[in-house]
N, C-alpha and C. Protein backbone atom coordinates (compact mmCIF):
# COMPACT_ATOMS: atom_id res chain seq x y z
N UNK A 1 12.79 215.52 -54.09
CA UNK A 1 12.39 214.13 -53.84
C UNK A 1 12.54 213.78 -52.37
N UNK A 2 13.56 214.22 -51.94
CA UNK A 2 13.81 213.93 -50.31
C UNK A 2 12.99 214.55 -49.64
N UNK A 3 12.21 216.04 -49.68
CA UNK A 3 11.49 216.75 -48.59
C UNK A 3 9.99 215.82 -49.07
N UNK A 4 9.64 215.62 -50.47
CA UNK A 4 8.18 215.16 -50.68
C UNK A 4 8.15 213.82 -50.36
N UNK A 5 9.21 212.98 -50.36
CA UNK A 5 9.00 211.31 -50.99
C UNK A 5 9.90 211.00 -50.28
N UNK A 6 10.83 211.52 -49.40
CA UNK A 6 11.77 210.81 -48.93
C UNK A 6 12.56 209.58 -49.43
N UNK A 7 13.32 210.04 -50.77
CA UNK A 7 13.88 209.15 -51.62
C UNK A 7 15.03 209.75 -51.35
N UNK A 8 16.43 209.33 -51.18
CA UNK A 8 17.71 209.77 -51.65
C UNK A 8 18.40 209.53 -52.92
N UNK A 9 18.59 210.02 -54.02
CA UNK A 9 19.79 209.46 -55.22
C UNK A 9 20.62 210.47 -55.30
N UNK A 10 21.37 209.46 -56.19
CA UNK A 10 22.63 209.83 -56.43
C UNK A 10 22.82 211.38 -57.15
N UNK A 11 23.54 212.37 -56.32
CA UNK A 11 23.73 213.86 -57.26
C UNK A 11 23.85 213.84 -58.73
N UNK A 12 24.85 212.37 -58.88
CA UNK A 12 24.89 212.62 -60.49
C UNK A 12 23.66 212.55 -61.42
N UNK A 13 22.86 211.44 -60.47
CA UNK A 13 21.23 211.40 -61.16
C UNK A 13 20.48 212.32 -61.16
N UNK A 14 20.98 213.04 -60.58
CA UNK A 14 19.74 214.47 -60.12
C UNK A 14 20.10 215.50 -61.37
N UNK A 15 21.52 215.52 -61.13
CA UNK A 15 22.30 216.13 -62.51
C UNK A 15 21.47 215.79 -64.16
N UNK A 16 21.65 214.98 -64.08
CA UNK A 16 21.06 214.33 -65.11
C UNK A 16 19.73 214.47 -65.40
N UNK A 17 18.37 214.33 -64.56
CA UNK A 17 17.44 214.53 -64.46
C UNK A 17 17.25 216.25 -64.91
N UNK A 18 17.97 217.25 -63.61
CA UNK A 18 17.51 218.22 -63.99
C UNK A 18 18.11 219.03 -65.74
N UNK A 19 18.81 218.45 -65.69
CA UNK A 19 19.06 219.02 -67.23
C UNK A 19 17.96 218.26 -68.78
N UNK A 20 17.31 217.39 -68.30
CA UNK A 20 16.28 217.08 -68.48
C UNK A 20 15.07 217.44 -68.75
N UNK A 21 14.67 217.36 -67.56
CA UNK A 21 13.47 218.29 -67.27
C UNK A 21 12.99 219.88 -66.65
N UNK A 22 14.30 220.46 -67.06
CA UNK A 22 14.30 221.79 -66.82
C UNK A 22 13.03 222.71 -67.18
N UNK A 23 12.34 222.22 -68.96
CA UNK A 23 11.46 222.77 -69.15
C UNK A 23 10.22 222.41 -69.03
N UNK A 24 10.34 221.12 -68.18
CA UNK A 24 8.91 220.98 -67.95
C UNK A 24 8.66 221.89 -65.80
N UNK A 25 9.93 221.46 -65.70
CA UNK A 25 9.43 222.36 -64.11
C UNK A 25 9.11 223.74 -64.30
N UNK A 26 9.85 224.70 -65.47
CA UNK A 26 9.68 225.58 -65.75
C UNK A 26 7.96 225.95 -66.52
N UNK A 27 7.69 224.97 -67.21
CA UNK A 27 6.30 225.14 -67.46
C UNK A 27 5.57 225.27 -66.43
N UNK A 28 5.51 224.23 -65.32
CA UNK A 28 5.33 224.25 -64.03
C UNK A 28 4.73 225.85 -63.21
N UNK A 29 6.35 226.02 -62.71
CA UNK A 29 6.21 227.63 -62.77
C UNK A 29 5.55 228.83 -63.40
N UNK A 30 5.65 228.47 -64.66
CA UNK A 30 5.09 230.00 -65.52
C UNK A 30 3.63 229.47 -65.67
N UNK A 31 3.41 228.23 -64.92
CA UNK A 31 1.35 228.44 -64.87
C UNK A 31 0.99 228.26 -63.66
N UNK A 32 2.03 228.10 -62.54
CA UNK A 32 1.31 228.50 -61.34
C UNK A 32 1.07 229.82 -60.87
N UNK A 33 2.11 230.84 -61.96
CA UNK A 33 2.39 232.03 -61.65
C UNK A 33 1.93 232.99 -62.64
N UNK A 34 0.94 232.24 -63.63
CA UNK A 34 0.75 233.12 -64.84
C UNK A 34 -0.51 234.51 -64.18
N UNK A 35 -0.77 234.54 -63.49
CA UNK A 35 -1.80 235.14 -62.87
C UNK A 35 -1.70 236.09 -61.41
N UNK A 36 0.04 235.80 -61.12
CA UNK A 36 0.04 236.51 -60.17
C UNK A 36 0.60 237.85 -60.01
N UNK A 37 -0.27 238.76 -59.40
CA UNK A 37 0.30 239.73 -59.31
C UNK A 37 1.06 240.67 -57.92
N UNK A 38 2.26 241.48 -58.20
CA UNK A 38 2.98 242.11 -57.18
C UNK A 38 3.45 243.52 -57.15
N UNK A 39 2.29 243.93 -57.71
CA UNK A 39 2.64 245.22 -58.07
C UNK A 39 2.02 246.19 -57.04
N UNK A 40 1.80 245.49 -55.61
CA UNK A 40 1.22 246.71 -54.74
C UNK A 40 2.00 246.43 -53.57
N UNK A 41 3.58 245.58 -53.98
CA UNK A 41 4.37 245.34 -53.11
C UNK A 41 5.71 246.73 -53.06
N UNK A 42 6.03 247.01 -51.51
CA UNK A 42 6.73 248.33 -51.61
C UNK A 42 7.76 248.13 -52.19
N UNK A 43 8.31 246.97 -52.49
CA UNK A 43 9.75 247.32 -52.83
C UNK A 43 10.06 245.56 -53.34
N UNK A 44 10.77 245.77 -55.06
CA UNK A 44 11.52 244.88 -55.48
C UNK A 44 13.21 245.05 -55.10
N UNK A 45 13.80 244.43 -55.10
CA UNK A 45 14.91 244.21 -55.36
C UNK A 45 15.70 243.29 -56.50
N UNK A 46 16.93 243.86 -56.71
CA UNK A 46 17.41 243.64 -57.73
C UNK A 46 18.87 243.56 -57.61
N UNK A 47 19.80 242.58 -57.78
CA UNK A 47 21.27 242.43 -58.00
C UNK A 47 21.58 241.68 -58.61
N UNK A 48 22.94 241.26 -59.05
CA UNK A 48 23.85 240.27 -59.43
C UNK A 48 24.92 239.96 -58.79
N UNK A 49 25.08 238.50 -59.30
CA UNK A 49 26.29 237.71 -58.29
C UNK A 49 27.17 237.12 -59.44
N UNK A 50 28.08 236.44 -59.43
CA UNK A 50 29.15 236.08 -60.39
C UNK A 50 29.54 234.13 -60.06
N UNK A 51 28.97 234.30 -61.22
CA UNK A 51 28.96 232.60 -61.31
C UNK A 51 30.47 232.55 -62.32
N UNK A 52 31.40 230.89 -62.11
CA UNK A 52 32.05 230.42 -63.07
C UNK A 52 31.31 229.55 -64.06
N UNK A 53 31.91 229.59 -65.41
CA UNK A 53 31.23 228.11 -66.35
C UNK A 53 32.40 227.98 -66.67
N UNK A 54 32.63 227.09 -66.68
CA UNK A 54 34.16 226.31 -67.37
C UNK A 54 35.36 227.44 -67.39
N UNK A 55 35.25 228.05 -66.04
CA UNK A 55 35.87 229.08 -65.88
C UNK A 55 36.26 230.17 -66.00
N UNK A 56 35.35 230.85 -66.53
CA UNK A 56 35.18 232.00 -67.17
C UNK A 56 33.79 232.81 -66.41
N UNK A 57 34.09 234.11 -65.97
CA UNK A 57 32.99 234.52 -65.36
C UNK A 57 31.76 235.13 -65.96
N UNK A 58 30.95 234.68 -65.41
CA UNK A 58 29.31 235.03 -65.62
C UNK A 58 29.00 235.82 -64.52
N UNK A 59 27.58 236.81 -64.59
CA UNK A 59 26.64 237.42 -63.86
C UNK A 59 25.52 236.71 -63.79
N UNK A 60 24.85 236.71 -63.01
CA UNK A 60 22.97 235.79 -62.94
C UNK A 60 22.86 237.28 -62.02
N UNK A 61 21.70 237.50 -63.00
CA UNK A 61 21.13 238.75 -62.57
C UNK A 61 19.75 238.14 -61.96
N UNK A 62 19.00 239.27 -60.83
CA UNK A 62 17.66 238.41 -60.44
C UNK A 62 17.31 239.24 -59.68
N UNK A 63 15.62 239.41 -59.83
CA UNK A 63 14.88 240.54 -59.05
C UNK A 63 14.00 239.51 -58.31
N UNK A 64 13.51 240.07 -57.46
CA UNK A 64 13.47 239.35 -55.82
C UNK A 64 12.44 240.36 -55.22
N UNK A 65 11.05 239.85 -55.30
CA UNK A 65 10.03 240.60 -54.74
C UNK A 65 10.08 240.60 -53.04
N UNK A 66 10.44 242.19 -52.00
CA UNK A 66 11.20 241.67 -50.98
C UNK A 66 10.02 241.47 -49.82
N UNK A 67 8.46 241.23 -50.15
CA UNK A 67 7.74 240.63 -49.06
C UNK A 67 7.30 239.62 -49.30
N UNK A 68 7.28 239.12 -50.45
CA UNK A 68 6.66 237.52 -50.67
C UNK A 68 8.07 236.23 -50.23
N UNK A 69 9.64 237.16 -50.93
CA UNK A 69 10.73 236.11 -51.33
C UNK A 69 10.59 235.55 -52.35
N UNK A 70 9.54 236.10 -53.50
CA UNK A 70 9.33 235.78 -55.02
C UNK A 70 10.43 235.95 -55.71
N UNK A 71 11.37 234.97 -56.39
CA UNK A 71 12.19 235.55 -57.76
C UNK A 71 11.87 236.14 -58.36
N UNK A 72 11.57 237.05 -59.26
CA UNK A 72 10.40 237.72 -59.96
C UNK A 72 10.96 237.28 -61.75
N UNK A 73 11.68 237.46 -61.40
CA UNK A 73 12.74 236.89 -63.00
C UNK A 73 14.42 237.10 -62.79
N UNK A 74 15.08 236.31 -63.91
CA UNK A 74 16.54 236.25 -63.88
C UNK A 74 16.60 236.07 -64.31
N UNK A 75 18.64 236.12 -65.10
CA UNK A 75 18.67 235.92 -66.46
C UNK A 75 20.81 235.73 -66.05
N UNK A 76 21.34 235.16 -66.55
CA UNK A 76 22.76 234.40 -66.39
C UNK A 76 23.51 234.89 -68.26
N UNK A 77 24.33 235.78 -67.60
CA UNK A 77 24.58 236.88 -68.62
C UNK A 77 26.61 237.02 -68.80
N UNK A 78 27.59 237.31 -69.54
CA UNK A 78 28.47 237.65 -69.61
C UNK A 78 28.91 239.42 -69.12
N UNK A 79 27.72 239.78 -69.45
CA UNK A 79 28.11 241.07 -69.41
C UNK A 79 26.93 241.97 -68.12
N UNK A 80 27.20 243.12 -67.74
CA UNK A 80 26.71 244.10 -66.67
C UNK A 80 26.21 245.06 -67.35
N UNK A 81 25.55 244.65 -68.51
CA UNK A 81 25.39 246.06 -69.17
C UNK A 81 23.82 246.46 -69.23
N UNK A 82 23.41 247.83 -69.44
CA UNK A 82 22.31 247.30 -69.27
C UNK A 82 20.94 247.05 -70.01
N UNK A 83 21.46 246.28 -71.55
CA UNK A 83 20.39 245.27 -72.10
C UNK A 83 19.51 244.22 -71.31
N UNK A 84 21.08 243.70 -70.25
CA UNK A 84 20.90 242.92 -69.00
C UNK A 84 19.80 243.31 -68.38
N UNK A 85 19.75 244.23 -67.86
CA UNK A 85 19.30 244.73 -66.81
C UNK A 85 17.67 245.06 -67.81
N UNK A 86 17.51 245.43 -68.83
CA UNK A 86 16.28 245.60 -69.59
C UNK A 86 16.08 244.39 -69.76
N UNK A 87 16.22 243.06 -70.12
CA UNK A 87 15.59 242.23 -69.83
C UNK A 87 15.45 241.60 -68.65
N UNK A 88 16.35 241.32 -67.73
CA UNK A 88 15.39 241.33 -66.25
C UNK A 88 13.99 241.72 -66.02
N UNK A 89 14.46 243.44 -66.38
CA UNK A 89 12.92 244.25 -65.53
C UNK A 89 11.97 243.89 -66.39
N UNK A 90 11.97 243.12 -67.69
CA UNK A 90 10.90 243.18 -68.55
C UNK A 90 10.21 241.96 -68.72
N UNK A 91 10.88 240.78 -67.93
CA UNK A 91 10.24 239.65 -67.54
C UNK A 91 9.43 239.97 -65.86
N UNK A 92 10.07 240.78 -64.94
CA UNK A 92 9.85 241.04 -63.93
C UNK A 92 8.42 242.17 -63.69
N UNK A 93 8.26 242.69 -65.55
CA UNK A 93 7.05 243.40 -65.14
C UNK A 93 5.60 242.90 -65.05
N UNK A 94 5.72 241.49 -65.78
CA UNK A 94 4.82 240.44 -66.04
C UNK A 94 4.03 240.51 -64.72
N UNK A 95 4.56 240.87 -63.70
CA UNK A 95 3.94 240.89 -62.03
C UNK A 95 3.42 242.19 -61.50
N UNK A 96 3.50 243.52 -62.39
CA UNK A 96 4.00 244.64 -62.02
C UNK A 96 4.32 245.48 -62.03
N UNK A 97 3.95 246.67 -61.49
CA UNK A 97 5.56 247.39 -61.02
C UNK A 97 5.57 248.18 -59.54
N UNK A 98 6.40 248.04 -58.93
CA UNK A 98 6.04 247.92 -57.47
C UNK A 98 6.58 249.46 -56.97
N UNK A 99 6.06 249.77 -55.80
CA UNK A 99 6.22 251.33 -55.47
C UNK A 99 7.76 251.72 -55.67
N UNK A 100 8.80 250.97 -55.11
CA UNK A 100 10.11 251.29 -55.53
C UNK A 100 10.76 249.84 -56.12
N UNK A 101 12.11 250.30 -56.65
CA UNK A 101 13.08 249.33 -56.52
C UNK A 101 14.58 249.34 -55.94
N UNK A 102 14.91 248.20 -55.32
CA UNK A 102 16.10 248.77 -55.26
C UNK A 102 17.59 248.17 -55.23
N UNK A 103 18.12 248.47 -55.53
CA UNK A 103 19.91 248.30 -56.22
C UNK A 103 20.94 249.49 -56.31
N UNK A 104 22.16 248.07 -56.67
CA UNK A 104 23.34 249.20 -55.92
C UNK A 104 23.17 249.77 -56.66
N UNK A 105 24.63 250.46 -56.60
CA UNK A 105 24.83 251.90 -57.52
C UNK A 105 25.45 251.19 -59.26
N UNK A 106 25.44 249.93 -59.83
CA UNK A 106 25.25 249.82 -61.12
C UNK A 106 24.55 250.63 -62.14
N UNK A 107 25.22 251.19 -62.99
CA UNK A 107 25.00 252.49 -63.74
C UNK A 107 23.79 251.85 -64.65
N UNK A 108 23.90 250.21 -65.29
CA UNK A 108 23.06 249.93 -65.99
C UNK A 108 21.63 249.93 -65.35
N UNK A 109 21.40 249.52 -64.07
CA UNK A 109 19.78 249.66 -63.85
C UNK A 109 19.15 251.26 -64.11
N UNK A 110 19.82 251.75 -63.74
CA UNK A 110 19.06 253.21 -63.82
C UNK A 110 18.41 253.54 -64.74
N UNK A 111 18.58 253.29 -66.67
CA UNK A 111 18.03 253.63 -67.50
C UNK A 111 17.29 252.57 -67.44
N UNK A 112 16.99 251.41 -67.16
CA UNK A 112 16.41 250.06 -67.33
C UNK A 112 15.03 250.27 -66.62
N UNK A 113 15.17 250.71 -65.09
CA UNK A 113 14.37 251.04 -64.31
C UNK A 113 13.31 251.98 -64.75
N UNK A 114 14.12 253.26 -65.63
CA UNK A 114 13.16 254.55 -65.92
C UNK A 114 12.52 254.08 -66.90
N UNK A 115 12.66 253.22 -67.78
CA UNK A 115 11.96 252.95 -69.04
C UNK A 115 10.94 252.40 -69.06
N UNK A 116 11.39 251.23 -67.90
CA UNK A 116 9.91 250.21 -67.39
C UNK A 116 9.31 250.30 -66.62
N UNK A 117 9.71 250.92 -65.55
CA UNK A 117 8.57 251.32 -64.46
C UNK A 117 8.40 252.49 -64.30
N UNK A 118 7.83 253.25 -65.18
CA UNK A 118 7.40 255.03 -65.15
C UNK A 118 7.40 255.28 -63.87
N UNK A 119 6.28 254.56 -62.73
CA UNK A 119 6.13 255.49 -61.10
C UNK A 119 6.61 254.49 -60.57
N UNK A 120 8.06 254.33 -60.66
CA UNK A 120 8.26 253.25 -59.43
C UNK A 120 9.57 254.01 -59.38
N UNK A 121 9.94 254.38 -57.70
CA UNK A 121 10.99 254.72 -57.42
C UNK A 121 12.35 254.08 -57.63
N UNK A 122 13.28 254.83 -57.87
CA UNK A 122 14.96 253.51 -57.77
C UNK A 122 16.03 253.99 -56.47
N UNK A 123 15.63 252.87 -55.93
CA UNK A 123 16.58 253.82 -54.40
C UNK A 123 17.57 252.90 -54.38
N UNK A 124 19.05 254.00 -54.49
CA UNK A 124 20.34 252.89 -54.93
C UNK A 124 20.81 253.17 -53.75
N UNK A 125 21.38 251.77 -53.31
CA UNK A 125 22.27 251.97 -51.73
C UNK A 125 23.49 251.21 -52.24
N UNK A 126 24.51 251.50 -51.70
CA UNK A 126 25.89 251.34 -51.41
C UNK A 126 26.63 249.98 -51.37
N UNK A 127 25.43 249.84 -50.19
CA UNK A 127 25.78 247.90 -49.86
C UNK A 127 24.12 247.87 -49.46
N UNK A 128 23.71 246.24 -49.97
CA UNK A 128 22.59 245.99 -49.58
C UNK A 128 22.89 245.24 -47.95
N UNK A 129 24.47 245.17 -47.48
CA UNK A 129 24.30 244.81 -45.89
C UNK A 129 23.98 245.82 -45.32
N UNK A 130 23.98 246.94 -45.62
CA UNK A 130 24.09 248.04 -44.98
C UNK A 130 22.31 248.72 -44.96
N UNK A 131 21.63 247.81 -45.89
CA UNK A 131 20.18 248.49 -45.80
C UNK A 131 19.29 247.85 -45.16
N UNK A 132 18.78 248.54 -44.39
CA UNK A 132 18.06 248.27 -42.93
C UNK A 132 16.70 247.83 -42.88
N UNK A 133 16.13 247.91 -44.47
CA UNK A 133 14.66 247.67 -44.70
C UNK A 133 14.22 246.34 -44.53
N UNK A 134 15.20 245.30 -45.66
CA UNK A 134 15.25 244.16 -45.05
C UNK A 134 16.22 243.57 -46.76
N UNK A 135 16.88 242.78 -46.09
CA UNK A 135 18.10 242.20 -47.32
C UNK A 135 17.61 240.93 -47.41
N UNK A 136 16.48 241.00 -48.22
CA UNK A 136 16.11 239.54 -49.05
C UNK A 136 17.06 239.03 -49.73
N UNK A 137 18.27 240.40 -50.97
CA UNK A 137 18.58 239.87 -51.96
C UNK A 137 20.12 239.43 -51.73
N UNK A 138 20.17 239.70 -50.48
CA UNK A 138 21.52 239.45 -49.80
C UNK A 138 21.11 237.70 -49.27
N UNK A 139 19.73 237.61 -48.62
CA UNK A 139 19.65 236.27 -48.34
C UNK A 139 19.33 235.30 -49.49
N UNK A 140 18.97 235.76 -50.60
CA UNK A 140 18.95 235.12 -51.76
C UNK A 140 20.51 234.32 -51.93
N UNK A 141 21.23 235.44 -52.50
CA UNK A 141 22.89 235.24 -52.64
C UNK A 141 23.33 234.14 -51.70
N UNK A 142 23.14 234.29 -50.62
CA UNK A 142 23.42 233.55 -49.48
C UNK A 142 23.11 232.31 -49.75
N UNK A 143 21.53 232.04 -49.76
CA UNK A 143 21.44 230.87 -50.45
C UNK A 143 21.85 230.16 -51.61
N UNK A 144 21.86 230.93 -52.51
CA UNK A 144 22.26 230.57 -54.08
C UNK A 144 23.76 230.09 -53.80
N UNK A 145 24.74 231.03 -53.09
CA UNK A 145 25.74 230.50 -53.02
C UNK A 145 26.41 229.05 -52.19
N UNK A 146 25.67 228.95 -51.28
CA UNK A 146 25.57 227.83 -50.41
C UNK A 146 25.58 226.78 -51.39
N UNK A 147 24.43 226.77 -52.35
CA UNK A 147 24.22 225.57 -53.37
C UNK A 147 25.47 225.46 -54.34
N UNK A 148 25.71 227.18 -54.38
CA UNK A 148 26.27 226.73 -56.36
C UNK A 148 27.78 226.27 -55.69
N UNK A 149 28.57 227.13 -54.68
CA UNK A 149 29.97 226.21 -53.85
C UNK A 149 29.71 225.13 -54.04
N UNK A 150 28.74 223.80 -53.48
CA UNK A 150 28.81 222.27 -53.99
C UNK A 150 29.25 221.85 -55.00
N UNK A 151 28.59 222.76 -56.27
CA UNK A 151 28.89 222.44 -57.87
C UNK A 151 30.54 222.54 -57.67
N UNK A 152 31.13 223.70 -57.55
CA UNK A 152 31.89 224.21 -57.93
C UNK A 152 32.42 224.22 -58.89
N UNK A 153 31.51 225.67 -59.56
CA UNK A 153 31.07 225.90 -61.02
C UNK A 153 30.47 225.16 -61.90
N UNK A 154 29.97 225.33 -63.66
CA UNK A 154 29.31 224.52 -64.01
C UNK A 154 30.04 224.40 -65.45
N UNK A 155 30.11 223.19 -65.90
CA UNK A 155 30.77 223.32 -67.19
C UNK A 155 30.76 224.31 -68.47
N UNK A 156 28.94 224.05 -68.32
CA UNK A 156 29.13 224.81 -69.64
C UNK A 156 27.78 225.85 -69.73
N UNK A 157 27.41 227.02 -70.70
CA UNK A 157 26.23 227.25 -70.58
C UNK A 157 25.01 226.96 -70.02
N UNK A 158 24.73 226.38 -71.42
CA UNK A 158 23.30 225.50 -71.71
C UNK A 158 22.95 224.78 -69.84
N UNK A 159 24.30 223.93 -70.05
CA UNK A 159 23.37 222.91 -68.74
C UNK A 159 23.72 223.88 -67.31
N UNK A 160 24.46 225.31 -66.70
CA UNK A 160 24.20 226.15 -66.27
C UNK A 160 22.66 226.93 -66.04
N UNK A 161 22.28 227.02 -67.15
CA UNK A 161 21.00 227.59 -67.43
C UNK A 161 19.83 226.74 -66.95
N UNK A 162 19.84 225.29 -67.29
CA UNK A 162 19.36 224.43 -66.80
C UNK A 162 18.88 223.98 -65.39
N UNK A 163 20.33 224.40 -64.84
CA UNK A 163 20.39 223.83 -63.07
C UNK A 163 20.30 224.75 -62.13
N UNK A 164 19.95 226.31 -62.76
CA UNK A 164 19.88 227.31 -62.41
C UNK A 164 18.48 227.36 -62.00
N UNK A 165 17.47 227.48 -63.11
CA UNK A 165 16.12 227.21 -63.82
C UNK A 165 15.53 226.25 -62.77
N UNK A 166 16.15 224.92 -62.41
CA UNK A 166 15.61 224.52 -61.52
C UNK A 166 15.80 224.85 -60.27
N UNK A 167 16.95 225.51 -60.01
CA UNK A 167 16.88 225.81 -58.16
C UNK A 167 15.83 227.19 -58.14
N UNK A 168 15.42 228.18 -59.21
CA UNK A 168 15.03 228.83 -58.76
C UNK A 168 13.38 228.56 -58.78
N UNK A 169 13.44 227.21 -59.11
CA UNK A 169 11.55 226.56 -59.19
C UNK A 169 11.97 226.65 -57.71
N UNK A 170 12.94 225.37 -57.26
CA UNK A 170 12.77 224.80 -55.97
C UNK A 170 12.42 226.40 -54.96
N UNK A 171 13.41 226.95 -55.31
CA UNK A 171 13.36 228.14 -54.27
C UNK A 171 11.65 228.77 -53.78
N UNK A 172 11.27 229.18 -55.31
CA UNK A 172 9.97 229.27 -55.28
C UNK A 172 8.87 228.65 -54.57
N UNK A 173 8.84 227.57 -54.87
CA UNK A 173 7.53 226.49 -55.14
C UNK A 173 8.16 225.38 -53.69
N UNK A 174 9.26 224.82 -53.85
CA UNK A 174 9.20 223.60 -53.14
C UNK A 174 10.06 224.62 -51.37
N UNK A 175 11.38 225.15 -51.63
CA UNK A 175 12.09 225.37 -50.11
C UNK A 175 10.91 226.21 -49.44
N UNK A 176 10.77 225.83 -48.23
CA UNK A 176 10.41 225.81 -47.09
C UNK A 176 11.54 227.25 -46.12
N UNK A 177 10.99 228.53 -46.04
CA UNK A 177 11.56 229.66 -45.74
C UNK A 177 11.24 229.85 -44.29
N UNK A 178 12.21 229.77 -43.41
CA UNK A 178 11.80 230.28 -41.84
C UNK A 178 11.74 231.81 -41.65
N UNK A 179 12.06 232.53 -42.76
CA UNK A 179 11.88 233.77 -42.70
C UNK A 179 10.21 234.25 -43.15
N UNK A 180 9.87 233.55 -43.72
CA UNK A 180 8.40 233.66 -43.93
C UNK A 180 7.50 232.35 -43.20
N UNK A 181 7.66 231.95 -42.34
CA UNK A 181 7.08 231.17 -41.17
C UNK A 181 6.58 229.64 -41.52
N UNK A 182 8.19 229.42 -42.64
CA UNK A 182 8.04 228.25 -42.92
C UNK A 182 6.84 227.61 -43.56
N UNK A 183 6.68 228.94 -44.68
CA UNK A 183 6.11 228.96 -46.39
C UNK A 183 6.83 228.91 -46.97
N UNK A 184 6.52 228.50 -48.43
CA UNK A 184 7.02 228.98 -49.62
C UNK A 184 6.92 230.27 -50.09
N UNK A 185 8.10 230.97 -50.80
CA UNK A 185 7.50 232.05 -51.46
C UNK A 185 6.44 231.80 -52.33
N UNK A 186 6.21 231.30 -52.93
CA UNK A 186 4.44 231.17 -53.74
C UNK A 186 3.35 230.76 -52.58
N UNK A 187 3.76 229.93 -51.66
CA UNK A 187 2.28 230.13 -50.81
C UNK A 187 2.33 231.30 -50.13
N UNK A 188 3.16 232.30 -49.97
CA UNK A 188 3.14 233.67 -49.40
C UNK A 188 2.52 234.66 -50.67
N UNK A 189 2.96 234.04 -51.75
CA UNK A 189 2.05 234.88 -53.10
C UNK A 189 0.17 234.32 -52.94
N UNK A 190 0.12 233.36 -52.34
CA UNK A 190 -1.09 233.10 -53.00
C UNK A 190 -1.10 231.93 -53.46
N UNK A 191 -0.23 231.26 -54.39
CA UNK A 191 -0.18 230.01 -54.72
C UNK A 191 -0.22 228.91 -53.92
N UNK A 192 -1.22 228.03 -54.03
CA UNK A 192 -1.47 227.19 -52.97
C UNK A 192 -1.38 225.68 -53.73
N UNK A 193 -0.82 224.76 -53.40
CA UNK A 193 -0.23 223.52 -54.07
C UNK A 193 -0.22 222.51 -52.64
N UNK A 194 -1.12 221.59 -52.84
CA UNK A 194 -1.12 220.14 -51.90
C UNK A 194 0.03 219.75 -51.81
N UNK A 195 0.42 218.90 -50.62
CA UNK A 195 1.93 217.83 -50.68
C UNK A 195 1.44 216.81 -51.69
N UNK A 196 0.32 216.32 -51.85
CA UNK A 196 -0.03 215.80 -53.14
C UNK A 196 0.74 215.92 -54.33
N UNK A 197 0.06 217.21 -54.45
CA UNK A 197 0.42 217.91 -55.71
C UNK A 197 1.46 217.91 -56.26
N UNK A 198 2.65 218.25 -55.35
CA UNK A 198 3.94 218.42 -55.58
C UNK A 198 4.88 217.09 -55.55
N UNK A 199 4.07 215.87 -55.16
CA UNK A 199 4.32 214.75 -55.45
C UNK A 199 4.47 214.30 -56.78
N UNK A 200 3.42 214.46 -57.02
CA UNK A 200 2.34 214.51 -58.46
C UNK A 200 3.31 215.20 -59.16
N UNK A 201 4.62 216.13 -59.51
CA UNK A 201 5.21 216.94 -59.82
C UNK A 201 6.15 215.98 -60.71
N UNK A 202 6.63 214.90 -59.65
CA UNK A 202 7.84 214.08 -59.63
C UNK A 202 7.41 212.80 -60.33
N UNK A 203 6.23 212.29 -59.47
CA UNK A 203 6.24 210.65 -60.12
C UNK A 203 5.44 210.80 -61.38
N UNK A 204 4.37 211.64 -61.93
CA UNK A 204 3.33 211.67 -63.04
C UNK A 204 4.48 211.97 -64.28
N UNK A 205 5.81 212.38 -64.27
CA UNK A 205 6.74 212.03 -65.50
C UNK A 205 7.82 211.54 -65.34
């Protein structure tokens, strides 16, 4: 609301809102994106980071197409195992499957990887600071964490899933990336959306 409309409210309202309308931004998303494809991109990436809910730790797993800055899919999980990791790559193939992928040395991607992407390489590195190609999924984290520290943590599931769901529209569709020359990752996909439009997002419900 503030970058389109220059409105300020209250966090708790926003709170409120996005647990709300989580599935309509998400509809949003899965039809601006029902058509796009990233499968002639060199390299996905793929990690997890460790969220609290009412204090108890979680994973949010998330693959991260690394020349657009596309989320490609994610999923906010208890466990590292890798069912996890098979559903990631299997929302993430909807786009795909891209010449390599790559992630640490987590034992679960490896069978996850071979199952779903027959010719797509898995190049596991150590530390993704340490890889020189380019650390989208490190600047992902970076960001994600910046936001989720404010929360500090989220009560419960459900509305976790919720406020998640929407930062990773915003990330997509609405933040404004100086690493991609101050696009969106979807207008770097292709997706092209008026300031209109994205007006139109907010006040039409």
């Amino acid at each position: 609301l503030f970058d389109y409309m220059n409105i300020k409210v209250s966090h708790v309202t926003i709170s409120k809102w996005i647990k709300t309308f989580d599935i309509y931004f998400k509809t949003i998303g899965d039809e601006l994106s029902k058509d796009l494809y990233l499968g002639d991109s060199d390299e996905w990436h793929a990690d997890e980071t460790i969220v609290k809910i009412a204090g108890e730790k979680f994973y949010l797993w998330v693959c991260i197409d690394s020349e657009t800055r596309f989320v490609l899919s994610w999923n906010l999980n208890k466990s590292r195992g890798s069912d996890c990791a098979f559903s990631l790559f299997k929302k993430a193939s909807a786009f795909g499957s891209p010449k390599s992928i790559v992630t640490d040395g987590l034992k679960s991607y490896e069978e996850a990887i071979k199952y779903t992407f027959y010719g797509s390489e898995h190049i596991v590195v150590e530390n993704f600071s340490d890889y020189i190609s380019n650390n989208v999924i490190e600047a992902f984290n970076e960001t994600f964490k910046a936001w989720y520290n404010n929360l500090k943590g989220f009560k419960e599931e459900l509305s976790a899933n919720s406020i998640i769901s929407n930062f990773i529209f915003y990330y997509n569709f609405i933040r404004k990336h100086s690493s991609l020359n101050n696009l969106t990752p979807a207008e770097v996909c292709g997706i092209k959306c008026s300031h209109q439009e994205k007006v139109n997002w907010f006040i039409n419900h």
